[in-house]
Each structure stands twice: as structure tokens, then as C-alpha cells.
C-alpha atoms as a PDB file:
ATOM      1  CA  UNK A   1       0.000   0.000   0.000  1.00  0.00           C
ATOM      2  CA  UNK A   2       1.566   3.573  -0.941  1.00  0.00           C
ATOM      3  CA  UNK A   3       0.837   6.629   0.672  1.00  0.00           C
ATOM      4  CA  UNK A   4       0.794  10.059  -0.721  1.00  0.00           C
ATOM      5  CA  UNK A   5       2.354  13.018   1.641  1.00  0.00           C
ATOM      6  CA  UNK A   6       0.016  15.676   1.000  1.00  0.00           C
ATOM      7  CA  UNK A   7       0.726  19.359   1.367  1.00  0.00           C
ATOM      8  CA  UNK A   8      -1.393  20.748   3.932  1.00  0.00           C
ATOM      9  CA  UNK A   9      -4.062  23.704   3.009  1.00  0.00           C
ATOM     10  CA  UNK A  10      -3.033  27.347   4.653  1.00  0.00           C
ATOM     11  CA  UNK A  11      -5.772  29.971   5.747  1.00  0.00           C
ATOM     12  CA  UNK A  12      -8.103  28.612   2.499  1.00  0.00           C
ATOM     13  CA  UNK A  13     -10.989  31.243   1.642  1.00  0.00           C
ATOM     14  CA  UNK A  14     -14.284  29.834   2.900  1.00  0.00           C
ATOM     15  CA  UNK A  15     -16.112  28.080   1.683  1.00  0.00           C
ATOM     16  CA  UNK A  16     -14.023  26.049   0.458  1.00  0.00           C
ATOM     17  CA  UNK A  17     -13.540  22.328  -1.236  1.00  0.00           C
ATOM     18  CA  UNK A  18      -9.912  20.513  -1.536  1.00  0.00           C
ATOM     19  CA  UNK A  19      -8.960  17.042  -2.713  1.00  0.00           C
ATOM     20  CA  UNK A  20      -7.977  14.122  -0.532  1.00  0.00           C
ATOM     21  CA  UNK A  21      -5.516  12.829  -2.971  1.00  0.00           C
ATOM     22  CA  UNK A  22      -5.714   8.978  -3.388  1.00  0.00           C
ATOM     23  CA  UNK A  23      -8.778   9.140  -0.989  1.00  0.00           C
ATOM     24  CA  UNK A  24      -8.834   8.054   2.612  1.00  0.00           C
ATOM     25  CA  UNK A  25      -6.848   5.275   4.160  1.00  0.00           C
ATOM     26  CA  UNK A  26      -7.798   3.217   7.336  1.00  0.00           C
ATOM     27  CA  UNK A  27      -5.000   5.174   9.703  1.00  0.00           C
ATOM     28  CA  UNK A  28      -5.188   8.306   8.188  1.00  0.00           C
ATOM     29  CA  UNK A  29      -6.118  11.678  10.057  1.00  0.00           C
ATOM     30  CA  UNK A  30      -6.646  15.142   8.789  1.00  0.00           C
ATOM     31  CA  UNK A  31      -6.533  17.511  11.250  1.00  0.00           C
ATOM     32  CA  UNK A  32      -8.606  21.093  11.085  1.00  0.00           C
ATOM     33  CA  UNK A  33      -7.570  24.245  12.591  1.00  0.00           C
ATOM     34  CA  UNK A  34      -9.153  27.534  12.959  1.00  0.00           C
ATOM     35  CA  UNK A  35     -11.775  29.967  14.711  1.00  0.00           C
ATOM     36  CA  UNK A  36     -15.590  30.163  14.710  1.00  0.00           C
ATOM     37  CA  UNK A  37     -16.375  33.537  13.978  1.00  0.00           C
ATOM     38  CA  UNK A  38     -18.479  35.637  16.608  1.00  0.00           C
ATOM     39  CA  UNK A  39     -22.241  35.352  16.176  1.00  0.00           C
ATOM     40  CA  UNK A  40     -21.995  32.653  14.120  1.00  0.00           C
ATOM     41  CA  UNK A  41     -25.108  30.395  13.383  1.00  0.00           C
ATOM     42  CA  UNK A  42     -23.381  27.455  12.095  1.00  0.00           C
ATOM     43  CA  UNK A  43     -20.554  26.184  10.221  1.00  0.00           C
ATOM     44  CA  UNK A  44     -19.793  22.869   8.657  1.00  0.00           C
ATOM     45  CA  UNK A  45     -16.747  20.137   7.917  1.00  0.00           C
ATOM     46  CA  UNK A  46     -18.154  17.497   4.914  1.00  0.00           C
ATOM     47  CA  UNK A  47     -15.773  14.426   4.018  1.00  0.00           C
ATOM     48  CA  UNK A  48     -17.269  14.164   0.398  1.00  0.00           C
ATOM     49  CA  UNK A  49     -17.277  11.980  -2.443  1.00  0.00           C
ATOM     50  CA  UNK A  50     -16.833  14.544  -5.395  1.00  0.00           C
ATOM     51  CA  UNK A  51     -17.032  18.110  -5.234  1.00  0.00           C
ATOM     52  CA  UNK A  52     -20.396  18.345  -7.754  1.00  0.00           C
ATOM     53  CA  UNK A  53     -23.186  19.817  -6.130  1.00  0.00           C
ATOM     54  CA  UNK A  54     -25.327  17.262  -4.539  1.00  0.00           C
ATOM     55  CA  UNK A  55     -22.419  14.786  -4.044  1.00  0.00           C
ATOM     56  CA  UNK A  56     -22.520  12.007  -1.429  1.00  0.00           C
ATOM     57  CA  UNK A  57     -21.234  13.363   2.237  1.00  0.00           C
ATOM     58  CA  UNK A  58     -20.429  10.130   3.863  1.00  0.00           C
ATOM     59  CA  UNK A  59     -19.533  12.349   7.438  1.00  0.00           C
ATOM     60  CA  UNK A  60     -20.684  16.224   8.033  1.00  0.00           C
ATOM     61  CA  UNK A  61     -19.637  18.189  11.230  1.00  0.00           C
ATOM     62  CA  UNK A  62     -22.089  20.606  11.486  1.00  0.00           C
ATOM     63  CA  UNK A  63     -22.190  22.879  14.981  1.00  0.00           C
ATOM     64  CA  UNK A  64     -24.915  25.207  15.377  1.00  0.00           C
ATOM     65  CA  UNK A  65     -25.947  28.226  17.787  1.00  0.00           C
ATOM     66  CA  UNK A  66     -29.554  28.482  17.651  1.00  0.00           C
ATOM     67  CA  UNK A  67     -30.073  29.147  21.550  1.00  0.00           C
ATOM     68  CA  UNK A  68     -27.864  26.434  22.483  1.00  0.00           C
ATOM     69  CA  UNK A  69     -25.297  24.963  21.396  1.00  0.00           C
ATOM     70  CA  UNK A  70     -24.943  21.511  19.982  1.00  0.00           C
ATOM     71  CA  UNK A  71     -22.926  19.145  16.965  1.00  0.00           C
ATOM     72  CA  UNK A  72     -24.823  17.764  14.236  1.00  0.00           C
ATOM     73  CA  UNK A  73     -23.124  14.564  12.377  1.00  0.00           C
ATOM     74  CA  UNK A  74     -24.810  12.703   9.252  1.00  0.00           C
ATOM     75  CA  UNK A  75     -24.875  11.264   6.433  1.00  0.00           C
ATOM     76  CA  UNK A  76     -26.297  12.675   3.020  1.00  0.00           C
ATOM     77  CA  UNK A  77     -26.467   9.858   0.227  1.00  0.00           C
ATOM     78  CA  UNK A  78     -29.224   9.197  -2.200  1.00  0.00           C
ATOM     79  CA  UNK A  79     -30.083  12.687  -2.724  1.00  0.00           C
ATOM     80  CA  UNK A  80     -31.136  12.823   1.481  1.00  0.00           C
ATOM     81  CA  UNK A  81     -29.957  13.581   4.821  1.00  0.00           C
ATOM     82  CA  UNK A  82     -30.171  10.429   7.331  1.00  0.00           C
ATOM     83  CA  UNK A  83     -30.758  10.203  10.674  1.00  0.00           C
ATOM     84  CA  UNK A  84     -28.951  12.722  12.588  1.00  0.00           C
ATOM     85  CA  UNK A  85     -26.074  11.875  15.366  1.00  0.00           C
ATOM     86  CA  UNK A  86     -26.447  15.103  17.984  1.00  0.00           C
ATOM     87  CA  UNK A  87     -24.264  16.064  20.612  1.00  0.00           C
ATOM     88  CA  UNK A  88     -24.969  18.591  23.012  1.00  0.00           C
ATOM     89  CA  UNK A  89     -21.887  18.881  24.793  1.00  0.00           C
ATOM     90  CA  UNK A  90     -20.528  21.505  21.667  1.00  0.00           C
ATOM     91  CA  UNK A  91     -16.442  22.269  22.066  1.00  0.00           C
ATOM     92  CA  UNK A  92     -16.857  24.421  19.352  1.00  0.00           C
ATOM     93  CA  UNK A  93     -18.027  27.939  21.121  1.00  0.00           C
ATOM     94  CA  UNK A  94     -18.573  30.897  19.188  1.00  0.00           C
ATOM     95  CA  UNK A  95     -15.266  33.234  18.782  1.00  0.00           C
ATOM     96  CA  UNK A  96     -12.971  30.618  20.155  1.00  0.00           C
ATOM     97  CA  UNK A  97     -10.116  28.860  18.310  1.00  0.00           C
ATOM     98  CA  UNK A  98     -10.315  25.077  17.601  1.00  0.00           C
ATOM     99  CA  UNK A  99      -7.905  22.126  16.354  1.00  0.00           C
ATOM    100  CA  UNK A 100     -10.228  19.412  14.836  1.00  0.00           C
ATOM    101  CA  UNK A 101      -8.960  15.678  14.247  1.00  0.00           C
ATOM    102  CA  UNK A 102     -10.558  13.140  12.269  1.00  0.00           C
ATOM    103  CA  UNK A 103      -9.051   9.934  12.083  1.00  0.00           C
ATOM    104  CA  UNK A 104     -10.626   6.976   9.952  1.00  0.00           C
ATOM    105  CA  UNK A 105     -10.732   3.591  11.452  1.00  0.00           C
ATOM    106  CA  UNK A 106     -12.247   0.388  10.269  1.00  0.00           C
ATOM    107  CA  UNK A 107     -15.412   1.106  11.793  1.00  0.00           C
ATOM    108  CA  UNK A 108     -16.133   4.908  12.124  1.00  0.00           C
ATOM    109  CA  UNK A 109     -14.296   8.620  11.840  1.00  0.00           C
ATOM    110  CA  UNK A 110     -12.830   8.987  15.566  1.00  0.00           C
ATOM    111  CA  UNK A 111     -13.205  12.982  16.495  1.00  0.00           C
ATOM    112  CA  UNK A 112     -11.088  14.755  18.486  1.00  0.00           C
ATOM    113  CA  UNK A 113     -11.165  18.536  19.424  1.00  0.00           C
ATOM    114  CA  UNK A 114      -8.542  20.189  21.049  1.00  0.00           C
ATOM    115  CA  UNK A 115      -7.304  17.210  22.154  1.00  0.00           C
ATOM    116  CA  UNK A 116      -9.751  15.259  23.960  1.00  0.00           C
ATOM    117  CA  UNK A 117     -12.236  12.497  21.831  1.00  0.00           C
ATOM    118  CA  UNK A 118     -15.562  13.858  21.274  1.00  0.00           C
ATOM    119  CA  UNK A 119     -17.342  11.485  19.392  1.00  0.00           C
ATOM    120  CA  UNK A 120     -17.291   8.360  16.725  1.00  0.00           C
ATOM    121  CA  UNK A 121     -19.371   8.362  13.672  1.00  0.00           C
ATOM    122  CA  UNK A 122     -19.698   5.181  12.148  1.00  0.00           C
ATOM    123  CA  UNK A 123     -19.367   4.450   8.844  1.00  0.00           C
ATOM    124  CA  UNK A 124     -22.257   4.726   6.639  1.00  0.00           C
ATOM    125  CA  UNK A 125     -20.555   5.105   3.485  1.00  0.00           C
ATOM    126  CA  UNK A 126     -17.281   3.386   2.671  1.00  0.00           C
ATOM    127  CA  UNK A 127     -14.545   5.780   3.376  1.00  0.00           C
ATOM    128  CA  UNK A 128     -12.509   4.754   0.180  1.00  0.00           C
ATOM    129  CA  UNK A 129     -15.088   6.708  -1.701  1.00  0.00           C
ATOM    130  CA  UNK A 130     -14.055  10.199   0.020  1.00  0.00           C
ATOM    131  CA  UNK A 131     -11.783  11.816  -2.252  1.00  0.00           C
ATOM    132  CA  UNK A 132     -13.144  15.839  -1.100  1.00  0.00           C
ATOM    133  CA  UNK A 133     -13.204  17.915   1.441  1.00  0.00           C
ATOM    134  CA  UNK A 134     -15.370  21.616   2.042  1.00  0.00           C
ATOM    135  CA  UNK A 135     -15.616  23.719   4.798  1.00  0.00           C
ATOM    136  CA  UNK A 136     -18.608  26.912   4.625  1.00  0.00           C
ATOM    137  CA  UNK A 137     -20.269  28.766   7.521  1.00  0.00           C
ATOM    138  CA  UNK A 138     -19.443  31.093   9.802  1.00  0.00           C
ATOM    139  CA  UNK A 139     -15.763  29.804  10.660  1.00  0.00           C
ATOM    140  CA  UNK A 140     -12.088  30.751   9.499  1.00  0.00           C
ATOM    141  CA  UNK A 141      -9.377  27.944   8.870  1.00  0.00           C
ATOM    142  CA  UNK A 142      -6.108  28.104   9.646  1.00  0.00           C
ATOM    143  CA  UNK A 143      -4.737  24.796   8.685  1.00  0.00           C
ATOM    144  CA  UNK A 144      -5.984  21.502   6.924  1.00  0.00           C
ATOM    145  CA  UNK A 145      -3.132  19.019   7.429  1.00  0.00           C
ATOM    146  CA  UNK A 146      -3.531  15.494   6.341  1.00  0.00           C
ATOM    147  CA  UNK A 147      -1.654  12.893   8.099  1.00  0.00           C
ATOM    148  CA  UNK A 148      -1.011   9.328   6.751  1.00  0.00           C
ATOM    149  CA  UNK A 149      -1.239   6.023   8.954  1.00  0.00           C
ATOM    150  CA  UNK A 150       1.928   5.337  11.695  1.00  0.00           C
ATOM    151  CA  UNK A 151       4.489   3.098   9.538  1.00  0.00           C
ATOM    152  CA  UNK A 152       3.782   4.654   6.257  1.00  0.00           C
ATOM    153  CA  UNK A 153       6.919   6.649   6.502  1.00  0.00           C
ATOM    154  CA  UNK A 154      10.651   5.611   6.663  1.00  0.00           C
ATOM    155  CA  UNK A 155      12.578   6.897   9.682  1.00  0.00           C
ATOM    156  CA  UNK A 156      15.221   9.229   8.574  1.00  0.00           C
ATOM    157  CA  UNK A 157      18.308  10.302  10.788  1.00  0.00           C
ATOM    158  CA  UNK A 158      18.306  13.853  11.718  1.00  0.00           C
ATOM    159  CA  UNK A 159      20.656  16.385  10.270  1.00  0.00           C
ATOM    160  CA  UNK A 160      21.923  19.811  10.121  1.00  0.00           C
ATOM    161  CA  UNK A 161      20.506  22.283   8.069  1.00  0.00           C
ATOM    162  CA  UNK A 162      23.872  23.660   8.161  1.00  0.00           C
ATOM    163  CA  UNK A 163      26.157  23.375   4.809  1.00  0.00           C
ATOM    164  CA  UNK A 164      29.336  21.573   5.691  1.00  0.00           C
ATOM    165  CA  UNK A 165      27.604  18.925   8.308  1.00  0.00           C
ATOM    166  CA  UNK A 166      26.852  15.959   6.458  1.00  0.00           C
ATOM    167  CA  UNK A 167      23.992  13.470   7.501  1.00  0.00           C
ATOM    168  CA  UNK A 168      25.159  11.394  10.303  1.00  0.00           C
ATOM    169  CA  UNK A 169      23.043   8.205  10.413  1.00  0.00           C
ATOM    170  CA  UNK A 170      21.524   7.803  14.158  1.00  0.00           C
ATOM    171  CA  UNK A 171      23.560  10.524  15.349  1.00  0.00           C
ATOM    172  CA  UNK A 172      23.248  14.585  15.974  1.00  0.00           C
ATOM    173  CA  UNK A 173      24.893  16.240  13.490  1.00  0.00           C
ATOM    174  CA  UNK A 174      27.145  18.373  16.283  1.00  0.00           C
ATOM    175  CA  UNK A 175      29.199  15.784  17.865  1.00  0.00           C
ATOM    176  CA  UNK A 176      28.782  16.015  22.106  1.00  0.00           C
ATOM    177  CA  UNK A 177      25.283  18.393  21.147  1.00  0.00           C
ATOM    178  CA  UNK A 178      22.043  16.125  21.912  1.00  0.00           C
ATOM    179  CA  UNK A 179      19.603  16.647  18.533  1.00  0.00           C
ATOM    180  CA  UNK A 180      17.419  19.865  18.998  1.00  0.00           C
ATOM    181  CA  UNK A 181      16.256  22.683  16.357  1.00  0.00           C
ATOM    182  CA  UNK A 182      14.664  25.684  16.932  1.00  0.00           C
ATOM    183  CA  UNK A 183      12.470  27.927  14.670  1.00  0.00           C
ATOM    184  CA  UNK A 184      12.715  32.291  15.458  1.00  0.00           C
ATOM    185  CA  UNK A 185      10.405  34.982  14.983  1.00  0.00           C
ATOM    186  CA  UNK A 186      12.553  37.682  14.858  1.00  0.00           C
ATOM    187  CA  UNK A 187      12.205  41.358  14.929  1.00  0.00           C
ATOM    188  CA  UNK A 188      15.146  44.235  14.692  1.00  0.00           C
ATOM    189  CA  UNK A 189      16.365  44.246  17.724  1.00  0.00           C
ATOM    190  CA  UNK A 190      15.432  40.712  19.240  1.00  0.00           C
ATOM    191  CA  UNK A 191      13.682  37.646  18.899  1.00  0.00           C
ATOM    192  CA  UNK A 192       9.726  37.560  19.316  1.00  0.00           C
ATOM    193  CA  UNK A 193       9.523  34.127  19.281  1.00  0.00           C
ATOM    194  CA  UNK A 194      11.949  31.241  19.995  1.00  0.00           C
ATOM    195  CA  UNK A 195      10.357  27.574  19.716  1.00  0.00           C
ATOM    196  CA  UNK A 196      13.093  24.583  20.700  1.00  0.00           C
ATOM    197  CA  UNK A 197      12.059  21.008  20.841  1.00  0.00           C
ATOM    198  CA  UNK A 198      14.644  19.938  23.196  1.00  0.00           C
ATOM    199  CA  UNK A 199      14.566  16.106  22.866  1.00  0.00           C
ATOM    200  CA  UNK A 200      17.063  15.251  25.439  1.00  0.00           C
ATOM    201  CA  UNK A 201      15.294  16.796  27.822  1.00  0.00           C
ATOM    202  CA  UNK A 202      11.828  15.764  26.427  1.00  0.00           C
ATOM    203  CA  UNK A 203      10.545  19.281  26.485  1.00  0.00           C
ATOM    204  CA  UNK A 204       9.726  21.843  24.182  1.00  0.00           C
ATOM    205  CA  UNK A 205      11.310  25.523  25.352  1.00  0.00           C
ATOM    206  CA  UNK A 206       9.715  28.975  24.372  1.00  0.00           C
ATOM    207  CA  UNK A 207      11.201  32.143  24.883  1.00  0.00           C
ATOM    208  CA  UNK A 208      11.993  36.034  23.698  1.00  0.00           C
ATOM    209  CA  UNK A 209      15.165  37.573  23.771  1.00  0.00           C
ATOM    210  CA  UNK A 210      15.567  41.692  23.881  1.00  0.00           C
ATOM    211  CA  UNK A 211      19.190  42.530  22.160  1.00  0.00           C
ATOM    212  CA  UNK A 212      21.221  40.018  24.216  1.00  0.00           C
ATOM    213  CA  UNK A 213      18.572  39.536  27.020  1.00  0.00           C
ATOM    214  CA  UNK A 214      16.668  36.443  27.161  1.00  0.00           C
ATOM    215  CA  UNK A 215      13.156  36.323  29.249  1.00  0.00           C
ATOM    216  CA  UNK A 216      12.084  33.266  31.076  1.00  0.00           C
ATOM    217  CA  UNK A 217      11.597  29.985  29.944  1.00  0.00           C
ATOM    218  CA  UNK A 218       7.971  28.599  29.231  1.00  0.00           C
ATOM    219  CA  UNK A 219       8.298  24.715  29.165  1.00  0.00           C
ATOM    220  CA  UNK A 220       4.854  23.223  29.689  1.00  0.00           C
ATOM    221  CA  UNK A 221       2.645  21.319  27.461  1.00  0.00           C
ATOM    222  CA  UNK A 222       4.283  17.975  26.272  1.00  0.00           C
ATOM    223  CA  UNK A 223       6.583  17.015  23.771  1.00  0.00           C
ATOM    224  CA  UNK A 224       4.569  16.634  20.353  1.00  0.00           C
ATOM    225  CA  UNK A 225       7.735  15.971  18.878  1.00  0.00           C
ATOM    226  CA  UNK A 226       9.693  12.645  17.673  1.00  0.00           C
ATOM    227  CA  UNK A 227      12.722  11.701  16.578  1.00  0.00           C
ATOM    228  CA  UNK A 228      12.942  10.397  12.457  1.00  0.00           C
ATOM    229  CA  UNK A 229       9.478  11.393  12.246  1.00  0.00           C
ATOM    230  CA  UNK A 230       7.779  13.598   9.882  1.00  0.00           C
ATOM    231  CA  UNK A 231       6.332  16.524  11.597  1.00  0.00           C
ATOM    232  CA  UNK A 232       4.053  19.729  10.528  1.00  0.00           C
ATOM    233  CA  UNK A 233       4.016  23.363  12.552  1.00  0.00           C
ATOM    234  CA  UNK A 234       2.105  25.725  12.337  1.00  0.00           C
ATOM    235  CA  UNK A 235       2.040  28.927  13.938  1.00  0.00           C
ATOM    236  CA  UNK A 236      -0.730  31.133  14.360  1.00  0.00           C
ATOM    237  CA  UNK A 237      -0.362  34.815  15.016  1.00  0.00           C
ATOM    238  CA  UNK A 238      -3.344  35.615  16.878  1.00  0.00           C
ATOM    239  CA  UNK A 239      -4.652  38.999  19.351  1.00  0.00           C
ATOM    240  CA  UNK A 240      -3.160  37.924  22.276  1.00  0.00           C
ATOM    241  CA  UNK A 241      -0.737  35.052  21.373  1.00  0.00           C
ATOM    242  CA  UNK A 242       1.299  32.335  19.059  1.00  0.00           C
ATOM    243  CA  UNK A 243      -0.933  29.749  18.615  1.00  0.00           C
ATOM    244  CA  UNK A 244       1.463  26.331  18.045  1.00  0.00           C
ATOM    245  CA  UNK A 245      -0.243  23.400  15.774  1.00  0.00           C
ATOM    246  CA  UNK A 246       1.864  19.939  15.800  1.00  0.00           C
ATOM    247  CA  UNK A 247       0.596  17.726  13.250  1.00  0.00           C
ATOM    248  CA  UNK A 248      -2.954  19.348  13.511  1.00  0.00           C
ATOM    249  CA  UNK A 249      -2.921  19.409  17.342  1.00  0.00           C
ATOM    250  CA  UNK A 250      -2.480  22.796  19.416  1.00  0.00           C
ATOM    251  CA  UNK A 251       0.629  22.118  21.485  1.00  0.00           C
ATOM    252  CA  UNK A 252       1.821  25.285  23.034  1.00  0.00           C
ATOM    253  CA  UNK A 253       0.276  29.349  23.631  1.00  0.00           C
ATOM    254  CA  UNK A 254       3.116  31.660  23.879  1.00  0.00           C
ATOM    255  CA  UNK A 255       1.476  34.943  25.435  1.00  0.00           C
ATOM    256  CA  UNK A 256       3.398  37.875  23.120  1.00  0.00           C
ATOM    257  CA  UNK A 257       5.916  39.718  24.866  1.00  0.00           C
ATOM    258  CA  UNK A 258       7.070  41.999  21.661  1.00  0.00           C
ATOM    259  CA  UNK A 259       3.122  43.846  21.223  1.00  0.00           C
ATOM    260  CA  UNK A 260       4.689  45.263  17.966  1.00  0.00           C
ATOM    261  CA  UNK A 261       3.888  42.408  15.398  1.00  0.00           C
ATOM    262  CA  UNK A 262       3.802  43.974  11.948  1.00  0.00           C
ATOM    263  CA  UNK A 263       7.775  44.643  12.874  1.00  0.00           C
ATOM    264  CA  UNK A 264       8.365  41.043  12.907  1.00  0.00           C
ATOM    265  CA  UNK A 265      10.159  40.905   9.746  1.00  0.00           C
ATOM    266  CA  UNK A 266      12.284  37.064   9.825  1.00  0.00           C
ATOM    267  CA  UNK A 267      11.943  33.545  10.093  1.00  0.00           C
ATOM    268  CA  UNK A 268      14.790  31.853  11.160  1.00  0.00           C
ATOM    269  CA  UNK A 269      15.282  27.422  11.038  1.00  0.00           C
ATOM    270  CA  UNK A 270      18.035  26.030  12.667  1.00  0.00           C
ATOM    271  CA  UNK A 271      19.626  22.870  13.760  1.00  0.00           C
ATOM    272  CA  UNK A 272      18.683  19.098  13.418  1.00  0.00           C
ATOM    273  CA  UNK A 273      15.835  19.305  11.216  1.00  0.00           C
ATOM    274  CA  UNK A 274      15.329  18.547   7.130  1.00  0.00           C
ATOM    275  CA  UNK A 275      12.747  21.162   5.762  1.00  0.00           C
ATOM    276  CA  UNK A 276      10.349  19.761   2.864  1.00  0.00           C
ATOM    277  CA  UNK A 277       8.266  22.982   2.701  1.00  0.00           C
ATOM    278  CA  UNK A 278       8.055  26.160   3.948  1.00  0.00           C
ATOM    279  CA  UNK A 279       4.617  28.429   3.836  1.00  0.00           C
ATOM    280  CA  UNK A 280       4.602  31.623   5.133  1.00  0.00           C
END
């Protein structure tokens, strides 16, 4: 069985429709990030097959504010809605950021938000046929990041960004130097945001530095982080705060120290880490 990597989807206009490429895969996950919009009535997440008006939905993630708050999940096949699945115990409040993971398993779509299981869906149509999916309503997306099954990737050996440091098979790159990267926001005279999965220490470390001063340390939150394995971060500039995304999954909330955003001009990768793409 082969497995396609597929490049995630960044702030999409809504409403919106992508392609799963090669369809869904018992394993896979696609995880959804972004923010229901104040006032909003309802929004929904359809796993399609097609993109044709009328196509079959085999799962839609529907919440809805009409006095209170609940989930809607169904089916829509045969030209009809089926019976619907309702859940009243909505983690999706109006104005508040979300991370939304699907994962498909033999029997139903497992559905996670912000981390904790919220509900299963089983199957009603076979998930092979879902090759689409659209987002519309009253929501803004951040991220759509598909992730394929544990296994289907080989491990590969960290190494230095760095010219002149060759791969080392199983080993850091800096002899003595236990493997860690960082990624910087950086303004003029400091660094905004500094992000360093530490994985000696099984922590990841944020922090700002003013010309030569660094703050303190945040270093709560777990350790999304593994070695050899494919990864995908996204930060979120938002109001208050960085918003951190690991492999559709908010990991960290770094409060801003530097207030002055627009003057954060670079974006800085360093250390034990091989880049496929970069989206900014």
C-alpha cells in the first residue's frame, strides 16, 4: 500500500472544497484548525465523495448556535440527509479557536477537538469513496493538514541544516550536542519568538530575547515531537498570542511579549531538522 504526503491547506478562503488525494486510508487523520467567527449560526466540515453539487457526504460536522449549542453529524447519500447523530456537549463555542482531528478507522471517523475524543461516527458510506473535502459557515481555517497512517513513513536520521555537516546516520549532526532545532520569529532588535524542541530533555522551550537579554523559559505542554518522524508546525499569530499546531494538534500558547507584530520581519530554522516545505 503507498501513501501520498500531501501538502497541507493554509488559511483557504471559505467556503471552500480541496482534494484528498488517493482518498482516505484506514490510519489516516486530517486535522482542522481555525476559529468560529463571533455570532456565528453554524458552520460545517463534509468528508465528500466529489465536489459536484449534490455529491454524497459520507460524514458532516455541522455545529450550530440556535439558543444552544450543539454538533450535528450525518450522512447525506441518495439525494437525502439520514438520521442525525447530535451532541450537546458543543467544544466548538462561538469566537474561540479550535484544532479538529478526524481519524478513519475500520469502523467509524474517531473525532477529536482540542485534544480530547468527542465522538465516533460510524461508517455509513465506505470511506474509500471520500476523495473531497469543504468547509462553509461562519468559521475561518487556519490549517488543513492530512496525516497518513503510523508506519507509512521511513525513519530518517536527523541532520543539520547547516552546509558543511553531512547526515550522520543515528547521530546529531554536532558531535557532544544532543539533537534539537529551533524555529525564530525575529524582529530588529530581538527575537519575538523562539520555539526549541529539546529532545534530550523531552521538552519543548519557548522564549523572547531583547538585544542580548533572554526572558524566562515557558516549558509546559508535552513534547509533540519525535525523533525520524515527519512533523508539521504551524504557527498562528493571533490577538493575544502564538498559537502552536503539531501535526494538527495545538501544542503550546506563547502569550506575546514583543506587542509590535507587523515589525516582525524574519523567520529563522536552525539545527537538526530537514525542511520539505516552507509556507509563510
Amino acid at each position: 500500500m503507498s501513501f501520498n504526503q500531501q501538502s497541507p491547506f493554509y488559511n483557504p478562503r471559505i467556503p471552500f472544497t480541496g482534494s484528498i488525494h488517493g482518498g482516505l486510508q484506514e490510519g489516516q487523520s486530517i486535522s482542522i484548525s481555525g476559529r468560529v467567527l463571533p455570532r456565528a449560526d453554524r458552520f460545517h466540515v463534509n468528508l465528500q465523495c466529489g465536489s459536484r453539487a449534490g455529491a454524497d457526504i459520507a460524514l458532516h460536522i455541522n455545529p450550530r448556535y440556535e439558543g444552544q449549542l450543539y454538533v450535528v453529524n450525518n450522512t447525506f447519500q441518495y439525494g437525502s440527509w439520514g438520521a442525525e447523530e447530535r451532541k450537546y456537549n458543543s467544544p466548538f463555542p462561538a469566537g474561540s479557536p479550535f484544532s479538529l482531528l478526524i481519524t478513519v478507522s475500520r469502523d467509524s471517523y474517531q473525532l477529536n477537538v482540542n485534544g480530547i475524543h468527542f465522538a465516533d461516527y460510524r461508517h455509513r458510506l465506505p470511506f474509500q469513496q471520500v476523495d473531497t473535502i469543504s468547509v462553509a459557515g461562519k468559521v475561518e481555517i487556519s490549517s488543513i493538514v492530512f496525516q497518513n497512517p503510523v508506519g507509512a513513513f521511513p525513519s530518517y536520521p536527523a541532520f543539520s541544516s547547516q552546509p558543511g555537516f553531512p547526515p550522520q546516520p543515528g547521530f546529531p549532526s554536532h558531535p557532544g550536542f544532543p539533537p534539537q532545532f529551533h524555529v525564530n520569529l525575529s524582529h530588529q532588535s530581538g527575537i519575538a519568538l523562539h520555539y526549541n524542541p529539546r529532545f534530550n530533555e523531552s521538552t519543548v522551550v519557548r522564549n523572547s530575547k531583547t538585544w542580548d537579554q533572554w526572558g524566562p523559559e515557558e516549558r509546559g505542554g508535552g513534547m509533540p515531537f519525535q525523533r525520524g518522524q515527519p512533523f508539521t508546525l504551524t504557527i498562528c499569530c493571533e490577538s493575544h498570542s502564538f498559537r502552536l499546531v503539531v501535526n494538527g494538534m495545538q501544542a503550546h500558547n506563547y502569550k506575546h511579549r514583543f506587542t509590535q507584530l507587523q515589525n516582525i520581519t524574519t523567520l529563522e530554522i536552525e539545527g537538526d531538522v530537514s525542511l520539505t516545505s516552507v509556507n509563510v
